[in-house]
Every structure is written in structure tokens, then in C-alpha cells.
C-alpha atoms as a PDB file:
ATOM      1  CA  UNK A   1     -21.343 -56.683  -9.866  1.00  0.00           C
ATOM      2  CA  UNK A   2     -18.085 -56.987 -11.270  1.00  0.00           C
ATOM      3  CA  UNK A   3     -15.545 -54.732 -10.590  1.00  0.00           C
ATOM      4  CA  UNK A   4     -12.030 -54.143 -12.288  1.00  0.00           C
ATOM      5  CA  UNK A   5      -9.196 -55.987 -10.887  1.00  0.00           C
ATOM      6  CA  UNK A   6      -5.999 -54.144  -9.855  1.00  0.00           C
ATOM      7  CA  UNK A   7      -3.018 -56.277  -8.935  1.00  0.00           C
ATOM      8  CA  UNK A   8      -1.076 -55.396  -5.889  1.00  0.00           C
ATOM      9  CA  UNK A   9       1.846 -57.146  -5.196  1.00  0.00           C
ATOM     10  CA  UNK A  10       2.762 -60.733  -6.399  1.00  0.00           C
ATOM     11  CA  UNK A  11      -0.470 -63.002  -6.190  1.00  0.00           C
ATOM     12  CA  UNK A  12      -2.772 -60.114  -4.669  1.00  0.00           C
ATOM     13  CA  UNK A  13      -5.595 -58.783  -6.338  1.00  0.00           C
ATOM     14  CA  UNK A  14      -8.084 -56.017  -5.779  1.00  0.00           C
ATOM     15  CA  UNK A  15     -11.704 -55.984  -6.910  1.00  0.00           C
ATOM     16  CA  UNK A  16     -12.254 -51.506  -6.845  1.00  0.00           C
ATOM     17  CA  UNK A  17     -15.423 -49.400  -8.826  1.00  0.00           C
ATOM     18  CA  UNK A  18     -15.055 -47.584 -10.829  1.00  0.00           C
ATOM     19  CA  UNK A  19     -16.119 -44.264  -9.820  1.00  0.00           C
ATOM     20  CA  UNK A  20     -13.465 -44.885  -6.938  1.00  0.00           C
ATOM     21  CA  UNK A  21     -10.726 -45.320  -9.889  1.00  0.00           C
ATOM     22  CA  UNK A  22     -12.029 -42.133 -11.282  1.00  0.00           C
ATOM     23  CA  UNK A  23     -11.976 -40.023  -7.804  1.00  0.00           C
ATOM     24  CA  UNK A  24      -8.260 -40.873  -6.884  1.00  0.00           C
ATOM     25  CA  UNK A  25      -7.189 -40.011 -10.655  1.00  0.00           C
ATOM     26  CA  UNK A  26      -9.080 -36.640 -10.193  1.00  0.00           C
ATOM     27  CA  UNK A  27      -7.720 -36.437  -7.015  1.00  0.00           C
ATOM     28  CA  UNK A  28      -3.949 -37.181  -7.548  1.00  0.00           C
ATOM     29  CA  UNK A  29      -4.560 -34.276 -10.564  1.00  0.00           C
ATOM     30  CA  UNK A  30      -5.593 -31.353  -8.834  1.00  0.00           C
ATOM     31  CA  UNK A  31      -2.808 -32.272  -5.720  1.00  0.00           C
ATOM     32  CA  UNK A  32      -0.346 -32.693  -9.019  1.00  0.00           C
ATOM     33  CA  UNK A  33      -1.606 -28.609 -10.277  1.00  0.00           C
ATOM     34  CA  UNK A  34      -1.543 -27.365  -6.780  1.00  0.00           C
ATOM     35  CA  UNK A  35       1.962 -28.236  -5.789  1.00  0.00           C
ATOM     36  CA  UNK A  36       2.945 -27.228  -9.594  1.00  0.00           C
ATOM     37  CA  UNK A  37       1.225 -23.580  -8.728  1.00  0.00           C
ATOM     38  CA  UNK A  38       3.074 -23.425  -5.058  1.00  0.00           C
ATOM     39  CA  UNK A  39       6.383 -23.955  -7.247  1.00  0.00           C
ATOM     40  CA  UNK A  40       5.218 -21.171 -10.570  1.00  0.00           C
ATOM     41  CA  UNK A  41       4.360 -18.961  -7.677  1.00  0.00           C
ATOM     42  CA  UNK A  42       7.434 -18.961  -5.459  1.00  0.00           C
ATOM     43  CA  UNK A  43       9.579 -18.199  -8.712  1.00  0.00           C
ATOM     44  CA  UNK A  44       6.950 -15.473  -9.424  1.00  0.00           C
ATOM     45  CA  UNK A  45       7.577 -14.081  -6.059  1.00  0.00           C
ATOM     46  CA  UNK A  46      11.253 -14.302  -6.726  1.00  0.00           C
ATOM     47  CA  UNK A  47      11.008 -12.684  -9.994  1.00  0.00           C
ATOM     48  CA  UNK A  48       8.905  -9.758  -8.346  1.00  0.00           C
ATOM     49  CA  UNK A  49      11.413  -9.236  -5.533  1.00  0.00           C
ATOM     50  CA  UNK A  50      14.360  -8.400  -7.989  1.00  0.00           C
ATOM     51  CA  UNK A  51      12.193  -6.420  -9.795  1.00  0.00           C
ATOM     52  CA  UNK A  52      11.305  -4.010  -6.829  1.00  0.00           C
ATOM     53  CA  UNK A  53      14.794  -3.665  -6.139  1.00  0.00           C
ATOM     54  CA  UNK A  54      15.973  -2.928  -9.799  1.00  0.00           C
ATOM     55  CA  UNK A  55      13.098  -0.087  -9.886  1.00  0.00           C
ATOM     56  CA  UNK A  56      14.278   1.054  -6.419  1.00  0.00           C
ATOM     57  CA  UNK A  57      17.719   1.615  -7.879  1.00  0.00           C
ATOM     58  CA  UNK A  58      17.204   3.714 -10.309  1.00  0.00           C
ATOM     59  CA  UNK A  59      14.763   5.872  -8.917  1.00  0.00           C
ATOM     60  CA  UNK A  60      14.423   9.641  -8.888  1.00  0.00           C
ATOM     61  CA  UNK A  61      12.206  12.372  -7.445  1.00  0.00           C
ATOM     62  CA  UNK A  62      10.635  14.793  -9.771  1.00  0.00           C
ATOM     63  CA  UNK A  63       8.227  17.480 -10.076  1.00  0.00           C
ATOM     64  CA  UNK A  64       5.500  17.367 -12.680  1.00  0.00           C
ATOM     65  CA  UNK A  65       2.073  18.723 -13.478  1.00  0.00           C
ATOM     66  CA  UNK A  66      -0.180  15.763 -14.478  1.00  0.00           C
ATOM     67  CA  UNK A  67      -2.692  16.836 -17.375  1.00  0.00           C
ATOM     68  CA  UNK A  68      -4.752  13.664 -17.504  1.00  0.00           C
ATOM     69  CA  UNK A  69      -5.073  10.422 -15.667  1.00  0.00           C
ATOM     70  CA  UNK A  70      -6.558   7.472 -17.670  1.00  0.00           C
ATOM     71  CA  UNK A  71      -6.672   3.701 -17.889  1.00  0.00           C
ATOM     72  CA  UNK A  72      -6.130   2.555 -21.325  1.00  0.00           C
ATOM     73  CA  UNK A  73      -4.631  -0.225 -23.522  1.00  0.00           C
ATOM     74  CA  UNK A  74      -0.931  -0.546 -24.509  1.00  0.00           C
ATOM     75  CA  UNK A  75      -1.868   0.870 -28.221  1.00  0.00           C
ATOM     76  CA  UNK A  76      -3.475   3.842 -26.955  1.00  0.00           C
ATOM     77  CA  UNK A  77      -1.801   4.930 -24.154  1.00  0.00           C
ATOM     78  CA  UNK A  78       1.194   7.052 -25.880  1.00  0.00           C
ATOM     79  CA  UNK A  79       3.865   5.326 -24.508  1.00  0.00           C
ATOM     80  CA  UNK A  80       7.004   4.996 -26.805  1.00  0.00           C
ATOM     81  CA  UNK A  81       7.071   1.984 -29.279  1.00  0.00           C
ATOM     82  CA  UNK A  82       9.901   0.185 -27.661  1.00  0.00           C
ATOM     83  CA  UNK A  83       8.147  -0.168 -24.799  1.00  0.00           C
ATOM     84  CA  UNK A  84       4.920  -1.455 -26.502  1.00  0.00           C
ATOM     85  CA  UNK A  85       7.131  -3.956 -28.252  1.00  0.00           C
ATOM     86  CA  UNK A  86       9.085  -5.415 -25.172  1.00  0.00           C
ATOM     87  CA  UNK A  87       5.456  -5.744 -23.127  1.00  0.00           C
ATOM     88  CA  UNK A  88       4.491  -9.536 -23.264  1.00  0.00           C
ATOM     89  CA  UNK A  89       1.625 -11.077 -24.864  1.00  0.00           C
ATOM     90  CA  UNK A  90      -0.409 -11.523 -22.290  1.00  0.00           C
ATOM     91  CA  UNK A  91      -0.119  -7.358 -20.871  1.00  0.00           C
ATOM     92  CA  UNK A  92      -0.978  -5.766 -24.036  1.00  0.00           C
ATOM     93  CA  UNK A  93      -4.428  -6.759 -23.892  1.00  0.00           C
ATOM     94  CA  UNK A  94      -4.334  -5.285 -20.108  1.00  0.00           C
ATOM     95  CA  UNK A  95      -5.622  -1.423 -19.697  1.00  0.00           C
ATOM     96  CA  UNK A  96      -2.915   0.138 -17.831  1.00  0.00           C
ATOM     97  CA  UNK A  97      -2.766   3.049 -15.477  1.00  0.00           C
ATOM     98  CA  UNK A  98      -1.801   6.136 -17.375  1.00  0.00           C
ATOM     99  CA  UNK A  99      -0.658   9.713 -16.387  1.00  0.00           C
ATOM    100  CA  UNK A 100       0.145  12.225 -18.853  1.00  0.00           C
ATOM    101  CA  UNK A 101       2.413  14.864 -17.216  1.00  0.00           C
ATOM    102  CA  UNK A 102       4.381  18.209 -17.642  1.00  0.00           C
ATOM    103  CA  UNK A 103       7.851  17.127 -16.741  1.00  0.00           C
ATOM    104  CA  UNK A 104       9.866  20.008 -17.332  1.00  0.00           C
ATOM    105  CA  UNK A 105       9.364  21.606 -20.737  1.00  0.00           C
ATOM    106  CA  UNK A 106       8.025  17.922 -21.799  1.00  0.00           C
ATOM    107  CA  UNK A 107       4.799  16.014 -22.304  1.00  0.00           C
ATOM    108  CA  UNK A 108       4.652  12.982 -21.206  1.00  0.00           C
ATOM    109  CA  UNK A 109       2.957   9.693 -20.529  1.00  0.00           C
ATOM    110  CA  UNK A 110       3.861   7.523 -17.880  1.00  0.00           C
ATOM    111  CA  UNK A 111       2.841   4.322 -15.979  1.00  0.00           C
ATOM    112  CA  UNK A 112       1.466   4.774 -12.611  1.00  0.00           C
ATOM    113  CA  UNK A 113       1.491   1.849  -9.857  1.00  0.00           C
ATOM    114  CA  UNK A 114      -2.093   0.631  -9.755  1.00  0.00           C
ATOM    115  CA  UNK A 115      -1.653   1.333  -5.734  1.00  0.00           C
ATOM    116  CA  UNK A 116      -1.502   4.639  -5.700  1.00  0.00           C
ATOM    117  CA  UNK A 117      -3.720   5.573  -9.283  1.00  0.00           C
ATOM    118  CA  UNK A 118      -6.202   6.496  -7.594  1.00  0.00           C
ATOM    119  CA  UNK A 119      -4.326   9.444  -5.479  1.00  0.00           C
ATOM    120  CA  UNK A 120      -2.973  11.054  -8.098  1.00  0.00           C
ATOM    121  CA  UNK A 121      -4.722  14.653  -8.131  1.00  0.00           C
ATOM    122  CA  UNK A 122      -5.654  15.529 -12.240  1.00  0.00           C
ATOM    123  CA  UNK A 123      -4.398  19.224 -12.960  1.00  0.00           C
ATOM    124  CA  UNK A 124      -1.964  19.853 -10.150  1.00  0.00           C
ATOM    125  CA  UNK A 125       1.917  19.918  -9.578  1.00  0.00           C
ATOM    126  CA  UNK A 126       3.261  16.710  -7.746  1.00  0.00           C
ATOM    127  CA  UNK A 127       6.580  15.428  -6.549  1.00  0.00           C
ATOM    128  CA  UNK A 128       6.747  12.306  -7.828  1.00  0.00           C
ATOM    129  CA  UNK A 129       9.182   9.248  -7.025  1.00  0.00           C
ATOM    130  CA  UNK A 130       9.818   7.874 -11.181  1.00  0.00           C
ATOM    131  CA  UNK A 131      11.895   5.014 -12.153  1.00  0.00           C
ATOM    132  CA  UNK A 132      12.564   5.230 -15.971  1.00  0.00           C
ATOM    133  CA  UNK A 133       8.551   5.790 -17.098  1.00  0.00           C
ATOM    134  CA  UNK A 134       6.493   4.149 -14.248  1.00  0.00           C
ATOM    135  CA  UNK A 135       5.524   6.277 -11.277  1.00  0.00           C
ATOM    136  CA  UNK A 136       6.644   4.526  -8.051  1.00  0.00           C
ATOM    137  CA  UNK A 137       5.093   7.063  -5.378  1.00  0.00           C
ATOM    138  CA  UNK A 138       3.662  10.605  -5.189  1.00  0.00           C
ATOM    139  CA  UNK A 139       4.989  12.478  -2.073  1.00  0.00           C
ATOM    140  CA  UNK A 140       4.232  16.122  -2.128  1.00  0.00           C
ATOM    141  CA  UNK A 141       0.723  17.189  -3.127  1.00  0.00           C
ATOM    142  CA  UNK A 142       0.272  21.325  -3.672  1.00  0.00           C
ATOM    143  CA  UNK A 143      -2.748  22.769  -3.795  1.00  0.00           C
ATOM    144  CA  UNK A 144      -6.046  21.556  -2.023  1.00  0.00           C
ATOM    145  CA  UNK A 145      -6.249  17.694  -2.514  1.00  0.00           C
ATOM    146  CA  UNK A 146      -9.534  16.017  -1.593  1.00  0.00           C
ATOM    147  CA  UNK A 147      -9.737  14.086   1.124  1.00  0.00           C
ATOM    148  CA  UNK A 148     -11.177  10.528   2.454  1.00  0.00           C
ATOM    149  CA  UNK A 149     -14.431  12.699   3.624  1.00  0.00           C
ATOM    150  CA  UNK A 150     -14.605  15.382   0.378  1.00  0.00           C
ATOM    151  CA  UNK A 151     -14.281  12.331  -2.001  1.00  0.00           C
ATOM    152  CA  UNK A 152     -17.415  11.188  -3.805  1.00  0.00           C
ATOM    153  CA  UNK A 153     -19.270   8.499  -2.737  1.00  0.00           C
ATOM    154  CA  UNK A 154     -19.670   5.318  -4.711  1.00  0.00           C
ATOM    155  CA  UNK A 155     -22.362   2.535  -4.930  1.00  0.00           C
ATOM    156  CA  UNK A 156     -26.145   1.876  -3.881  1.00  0.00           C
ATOM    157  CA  UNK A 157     -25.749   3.836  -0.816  1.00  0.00           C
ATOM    158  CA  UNK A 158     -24.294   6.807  -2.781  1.00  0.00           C
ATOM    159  CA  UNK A 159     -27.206   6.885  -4.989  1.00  0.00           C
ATOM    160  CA  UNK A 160     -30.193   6.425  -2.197  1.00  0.00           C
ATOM    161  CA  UNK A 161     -28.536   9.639  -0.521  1.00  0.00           C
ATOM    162  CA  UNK A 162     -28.843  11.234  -4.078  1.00  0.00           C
ATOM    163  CA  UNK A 163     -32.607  10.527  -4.638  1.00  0.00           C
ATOM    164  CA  UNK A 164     -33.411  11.033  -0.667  1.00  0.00           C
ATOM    165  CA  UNK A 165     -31.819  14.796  -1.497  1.00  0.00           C
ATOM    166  CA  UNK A 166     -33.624  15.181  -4.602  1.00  0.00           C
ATOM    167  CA  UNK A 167     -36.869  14.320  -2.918  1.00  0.00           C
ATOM    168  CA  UNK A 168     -35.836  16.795   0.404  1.00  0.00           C
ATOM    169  CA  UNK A 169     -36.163  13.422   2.643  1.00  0.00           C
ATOM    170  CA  UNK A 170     -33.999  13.085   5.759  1.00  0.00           C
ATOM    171  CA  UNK A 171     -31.751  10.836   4.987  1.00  0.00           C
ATOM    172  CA  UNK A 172     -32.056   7.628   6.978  1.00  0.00           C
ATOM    173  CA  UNK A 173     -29.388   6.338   9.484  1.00  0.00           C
END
């Protein structure tokens, strides 16, 4: 079988498949992407980190009533059109994490962290840690907020429970 030659050094040659040519390509490819995504993600992580601590300046506590709680798209989410227009490509296909609320004698819609979404109580009055239009953290919660045991469960296990009670079975442990 011949093989392709690859010269070494002056004077020494090396007979090497194929397919072994191939596999160290491939190989010195994905070691080239992976230390070019280490690099992409320690700026990233830079980027982030002034971020946090621009949003942390200019942060304020308010109270507001939040109407409505929704994930939608840049276009539909009410948000003012300079925002819309300084949002990069790539977000405004995104659904983000809106909350209309009562702030003061205003209406508005706001951005919520994605971490904390899900906490935000629909119809009641919140104290609310804002920076500019995105909702950093929601401290004081009036009213009766559900719980980790009151909230409804989700998933396969969720809906056996529901048929078992339908049926008047004893649910299985």
C-alpha cells in the first residue's frame, strides 16, 4: 500500500495513511476552537462583570404593583423604541421576561432578571430593587405569596396525582 510521504527534516521521510493525516487535522481543529472559546469566554466574563457593577450603581428601590408578568419578544413587549433599537441582533429574536407595573401614577413595562421571574407575585404591591428598566431583585412581598409547598406541581408526576384524584385512588408513595 502506498502511503503519502511527509518530509521531516533534511533527508528524512515519512510514509503516514491517510486517515491518520485526516485525524490530527481534525484534531489540531477542535484544540484550535476550544482554546479560541476559553479566550471569547473570559472576555465575556469580563464584559459581564462591569456590567453587574454599572447596574449596581445606579440602582434604586421602589414600590410597584405588577399588573401582568409575561415572556415575550422585543416587538411586543412595550418597551420604549430606543431600547428596541440599541438591543443586538442576536436578542431581538429572544422572548424576554416582562413585568408590566404600577410605578407611581405610571404604567409600565420592565425587564425582569430571568432569576428571579418566576417569584414575582402577578397582582400585588412589591418593593422592587430597579436599575433604569430591568428589575434587579424583589425584596418585600405584601399580601399572601405562595409558597415552595402551595405552588403547583409540574410534570408526569403532577398529572398521575391529578387522574389518581379524579378516579378517588390513594395516591401511591
Amino acid at each position: 500500500m502506498n502511503y503519502p510521504v511527509i518530509l521531516l527534516a533534511a533527508g528524512i521521510f515519512l510514509e503516514v495513511p491517510v486517515h491518520l493525516i485526516v485525524m490530527l487535522v481534525i484534531l489540531a481543529a477542535l484544540i484550535g476552537a476550544i482554546v479560541a472559546l476559553y479566550f471569547i469566554g473570559k472576555k465575556a466574563e469580563k464584559k459581564q462583570a462591569e456590567q453587574e457593577e454599572q447596574l449596581a450603581q445606579y440602582k434604586q428601590t421602589i414600590s410597584m404593583l405588577v399588573i401582568d408578568k409575561k415572556r415575550l419578544k422585543l416587538q411586543d413587549s412595550g418597551l420604549p423604541a430606543m431600547v428596541t433599537e440599541q438591543m443586538p441582533w442576536y436578542g431581538r429574536f429572544q422572548k424576554l421576561p416582562i413585568v408590566k407595573a404600577k410605578v407611581g401614577p405610571k404604567v409600565m413595562s420592565l425587564i425582569c432578571d430571568d432569576k428571579i421571574f418566576d417569584d414575582v407575585p402577578v397582582k400585588k404591591e412589591v418593593k422592587a430593587v430597579v436599575s433604569g428598566i430591568y428589575i434587579m431583585e424583589v425584596k418585600g412581598l405584601h399580601g399572601k405569596n405562595r409558597t415552595a409547598a402551595q405552588a403547583p406541581k409540574k410534570g408526569f408526576r403532577a398529572w398521575v396525582e391529578k387522574l389518581q384524584e379524579k378516579a378517588g385512588a390513594k395516591p401511591v408513595k
